[in-house]
C-alpha atoms as a PDB file:
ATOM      1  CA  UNK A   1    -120.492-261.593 -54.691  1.00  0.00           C
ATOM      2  CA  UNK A   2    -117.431-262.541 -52.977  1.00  0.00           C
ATOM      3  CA  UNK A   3    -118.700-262.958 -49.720  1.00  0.00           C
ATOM      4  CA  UNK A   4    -121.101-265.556 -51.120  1.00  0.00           C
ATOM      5  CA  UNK A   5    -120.965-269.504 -50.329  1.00  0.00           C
ATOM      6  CA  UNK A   6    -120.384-271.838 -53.392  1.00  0.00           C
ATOM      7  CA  UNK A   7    -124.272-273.049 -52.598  1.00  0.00           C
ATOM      8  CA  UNK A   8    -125.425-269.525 -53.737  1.00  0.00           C
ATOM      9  CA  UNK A   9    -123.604-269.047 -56.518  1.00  0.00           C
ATOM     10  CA  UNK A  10    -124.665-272.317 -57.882  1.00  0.00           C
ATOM     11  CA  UNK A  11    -128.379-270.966 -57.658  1.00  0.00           C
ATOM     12  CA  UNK A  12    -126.964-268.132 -59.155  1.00  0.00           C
ATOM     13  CA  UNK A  13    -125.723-269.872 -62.423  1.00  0.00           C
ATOM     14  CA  UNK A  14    -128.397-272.181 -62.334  1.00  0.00           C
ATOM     15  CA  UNK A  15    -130.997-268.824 -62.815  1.00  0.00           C
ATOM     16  CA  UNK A  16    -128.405-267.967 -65.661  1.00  0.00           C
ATOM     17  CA  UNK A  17    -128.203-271.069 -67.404  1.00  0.00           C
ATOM     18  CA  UNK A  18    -131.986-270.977 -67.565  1.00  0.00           C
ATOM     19  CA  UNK A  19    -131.680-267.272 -68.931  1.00  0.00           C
ATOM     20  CA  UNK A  20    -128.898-268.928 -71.539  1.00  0.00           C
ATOM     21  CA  UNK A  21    -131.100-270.435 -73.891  1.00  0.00           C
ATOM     22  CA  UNK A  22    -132.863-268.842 -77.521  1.00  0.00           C
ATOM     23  CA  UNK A  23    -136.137-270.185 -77.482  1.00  0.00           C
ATOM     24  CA  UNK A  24    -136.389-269.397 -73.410  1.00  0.00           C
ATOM     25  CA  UNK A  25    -135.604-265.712 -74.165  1.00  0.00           C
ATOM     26  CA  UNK A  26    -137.726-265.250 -76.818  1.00  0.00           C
ATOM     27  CA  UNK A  27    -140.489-266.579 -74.597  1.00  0.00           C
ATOM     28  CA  UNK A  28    -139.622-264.337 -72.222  1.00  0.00           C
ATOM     29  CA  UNK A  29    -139.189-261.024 -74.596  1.00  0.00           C
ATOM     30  CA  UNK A  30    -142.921-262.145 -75.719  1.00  0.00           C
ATOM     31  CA  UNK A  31    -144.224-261.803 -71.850  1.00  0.00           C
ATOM     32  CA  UNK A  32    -142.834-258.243 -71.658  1.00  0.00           C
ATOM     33  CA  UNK A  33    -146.065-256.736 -73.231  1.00  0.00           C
ATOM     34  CA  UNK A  34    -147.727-258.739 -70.448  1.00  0.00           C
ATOM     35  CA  UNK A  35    -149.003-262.060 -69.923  1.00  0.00           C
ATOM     36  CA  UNK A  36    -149.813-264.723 -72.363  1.00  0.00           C
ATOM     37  CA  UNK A  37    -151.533-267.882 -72.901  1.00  0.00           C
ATOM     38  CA  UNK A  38    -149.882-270.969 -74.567  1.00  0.00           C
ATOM     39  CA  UNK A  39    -151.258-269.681 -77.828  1.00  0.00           C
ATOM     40  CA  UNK A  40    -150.567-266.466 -77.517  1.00  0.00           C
ATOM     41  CA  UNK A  41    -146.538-267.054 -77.179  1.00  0.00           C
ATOM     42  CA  UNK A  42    -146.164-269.494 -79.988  1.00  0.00           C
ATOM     43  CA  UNK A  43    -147.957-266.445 -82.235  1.00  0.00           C
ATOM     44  CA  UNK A  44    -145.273-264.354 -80.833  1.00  0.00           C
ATOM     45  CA  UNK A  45    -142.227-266.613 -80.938  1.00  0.00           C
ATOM     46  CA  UNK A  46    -142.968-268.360 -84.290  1.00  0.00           C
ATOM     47  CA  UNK A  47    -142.050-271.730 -82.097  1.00  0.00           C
ATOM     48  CA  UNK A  48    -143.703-274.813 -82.081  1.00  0.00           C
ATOM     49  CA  UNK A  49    -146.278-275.285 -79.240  1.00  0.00           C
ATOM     50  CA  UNK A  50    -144.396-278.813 -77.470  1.00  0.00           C
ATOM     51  CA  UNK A  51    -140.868-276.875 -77.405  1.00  0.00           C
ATOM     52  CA  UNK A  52    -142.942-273.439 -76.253  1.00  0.00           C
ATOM     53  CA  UNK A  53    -144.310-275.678 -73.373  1.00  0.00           C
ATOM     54  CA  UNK A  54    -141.483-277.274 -72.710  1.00  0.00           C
ATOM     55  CA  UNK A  55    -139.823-273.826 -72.087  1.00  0.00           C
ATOM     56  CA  UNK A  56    -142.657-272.684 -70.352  1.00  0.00           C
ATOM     57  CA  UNK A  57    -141.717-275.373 -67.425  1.00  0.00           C
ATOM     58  CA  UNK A  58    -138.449-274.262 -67.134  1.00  0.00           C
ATOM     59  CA  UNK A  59    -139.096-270.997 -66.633  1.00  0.00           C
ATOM     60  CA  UNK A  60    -141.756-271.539 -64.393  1.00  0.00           C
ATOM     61  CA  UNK A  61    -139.395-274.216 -62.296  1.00  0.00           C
ATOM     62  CA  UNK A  62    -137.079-271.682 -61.897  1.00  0.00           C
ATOM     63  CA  UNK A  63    -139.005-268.758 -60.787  1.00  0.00           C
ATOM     64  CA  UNK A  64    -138.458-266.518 -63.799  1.00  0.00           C
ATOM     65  CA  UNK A  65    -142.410-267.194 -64.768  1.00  0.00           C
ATOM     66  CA  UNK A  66    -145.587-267.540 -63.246  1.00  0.00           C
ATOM     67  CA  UNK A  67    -148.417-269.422 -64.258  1.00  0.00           C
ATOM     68  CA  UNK A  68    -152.366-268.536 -63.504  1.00  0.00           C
ATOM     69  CA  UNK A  69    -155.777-270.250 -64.499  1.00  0.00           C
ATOM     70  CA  UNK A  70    -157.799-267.848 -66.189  1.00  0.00           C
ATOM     71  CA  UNK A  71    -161.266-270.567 -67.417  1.00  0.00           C
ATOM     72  CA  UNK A  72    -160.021-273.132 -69.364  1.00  0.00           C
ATOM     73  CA  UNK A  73    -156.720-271.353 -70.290  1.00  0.00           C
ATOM     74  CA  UNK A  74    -153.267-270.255 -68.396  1.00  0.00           C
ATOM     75  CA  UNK A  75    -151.457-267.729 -68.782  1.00  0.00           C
ATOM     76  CA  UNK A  76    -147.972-267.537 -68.141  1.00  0.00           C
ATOM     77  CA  UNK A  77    -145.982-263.533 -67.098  1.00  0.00           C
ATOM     78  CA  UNK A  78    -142.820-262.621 -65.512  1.00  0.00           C
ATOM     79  CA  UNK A  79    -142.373-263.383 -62.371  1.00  0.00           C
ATOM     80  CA  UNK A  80    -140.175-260.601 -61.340  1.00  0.00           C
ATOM     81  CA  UNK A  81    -139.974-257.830 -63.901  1.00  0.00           C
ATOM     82  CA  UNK A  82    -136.244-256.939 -62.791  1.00  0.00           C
ATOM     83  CA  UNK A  83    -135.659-259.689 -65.079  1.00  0.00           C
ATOM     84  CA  UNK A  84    -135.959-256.801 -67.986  1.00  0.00           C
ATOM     85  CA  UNK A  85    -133.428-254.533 -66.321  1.00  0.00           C
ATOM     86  CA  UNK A  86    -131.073-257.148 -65.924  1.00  0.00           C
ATOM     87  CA  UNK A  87    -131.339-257.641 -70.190  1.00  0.00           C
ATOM     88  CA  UNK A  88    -131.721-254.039 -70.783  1.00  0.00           C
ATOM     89  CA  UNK A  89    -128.068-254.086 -68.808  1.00  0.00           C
ATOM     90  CA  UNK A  90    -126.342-256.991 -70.916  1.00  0.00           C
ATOM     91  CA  UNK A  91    -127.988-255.787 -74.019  1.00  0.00           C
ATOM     92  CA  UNK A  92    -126.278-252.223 -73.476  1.00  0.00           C
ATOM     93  CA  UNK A  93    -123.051-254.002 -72.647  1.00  0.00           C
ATOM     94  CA  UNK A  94    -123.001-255.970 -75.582  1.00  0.00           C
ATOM     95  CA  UNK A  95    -123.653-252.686 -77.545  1.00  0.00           C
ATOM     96  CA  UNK A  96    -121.141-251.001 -76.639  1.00  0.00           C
ATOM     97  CA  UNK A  97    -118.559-253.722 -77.127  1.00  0.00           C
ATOM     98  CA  UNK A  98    -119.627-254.413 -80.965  1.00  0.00           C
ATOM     99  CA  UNK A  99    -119.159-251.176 -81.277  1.00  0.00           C
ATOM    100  CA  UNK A 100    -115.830-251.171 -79.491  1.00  0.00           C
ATOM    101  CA  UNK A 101    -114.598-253.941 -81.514  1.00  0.00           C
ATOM    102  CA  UNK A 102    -116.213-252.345 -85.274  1.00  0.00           C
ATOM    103  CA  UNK A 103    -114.045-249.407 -84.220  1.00  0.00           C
ATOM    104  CA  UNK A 104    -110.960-251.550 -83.745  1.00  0.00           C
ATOM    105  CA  UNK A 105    -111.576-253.245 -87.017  1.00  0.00           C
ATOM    106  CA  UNK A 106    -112.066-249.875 -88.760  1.00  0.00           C
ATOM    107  CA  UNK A 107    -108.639-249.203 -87.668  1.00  0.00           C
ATOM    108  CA  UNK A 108    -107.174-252.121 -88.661  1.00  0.00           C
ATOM    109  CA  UNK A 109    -108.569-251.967 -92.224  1.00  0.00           C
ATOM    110  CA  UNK A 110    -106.962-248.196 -92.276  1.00  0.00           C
ATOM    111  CA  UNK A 111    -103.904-249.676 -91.062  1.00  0.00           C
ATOM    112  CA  UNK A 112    -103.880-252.744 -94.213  1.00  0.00           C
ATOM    113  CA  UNK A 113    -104.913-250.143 -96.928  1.00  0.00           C
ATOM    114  CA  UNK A 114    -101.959-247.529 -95.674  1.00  0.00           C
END
């Protein structure tokens, strides 16, 4: 990463700014099953249908979705499944430092009482 030009890492942080929204993840944890209509996700996601579209063309703007016209309806998936690994990765990371930092607390609490 530190061979790459300030253009790229702006696409970079634009792809994670996307990413760095609640409603935009929890569209995109609903499309891991597979894809989805507009209906479908809102079911899923418990969100209202203008915000769920809304979302919908952000993440298809920025490559993380794409969009196909199945009849009269269109269903939205993950464009790149890698996407999940790259969660699975940060999810694990976080994991490990809540439990990090619940240690460290532990010991502090030991440390008060004695």
């Amino acid at each position: 990463m530190t061979q790459l030009s300030p253009a790229a890492l702006g696409l970079i942080a634009e792809f994670f700014k996307v990413l760095s929204e609640v409603s935009r993840l929890q569209i995109v944890c609903s499309l891991k099953s597979g894809a989805k209509n507009v209906s479908e996700i809102i079911e899923a996601t418990e969100l209202g249908q203008a915000n769920v579209s809304k979302h919908l063309r952000i993440l298809t703007q920025a490559g993380i979705v794409s969009r196909e016209q199945r009849g009269v309806c269109v269903y939205y998936e993950i464009a790149n499944p890698i996407l999940f690994e790259l969660c699975e990765m940060v999810c694990d990371s976080l994991s490990i430092q809540i439990t990090q930092q619940s240690e460290q607390l532990e010991q502090l609490g030991k440390l008060r009482r004695a």
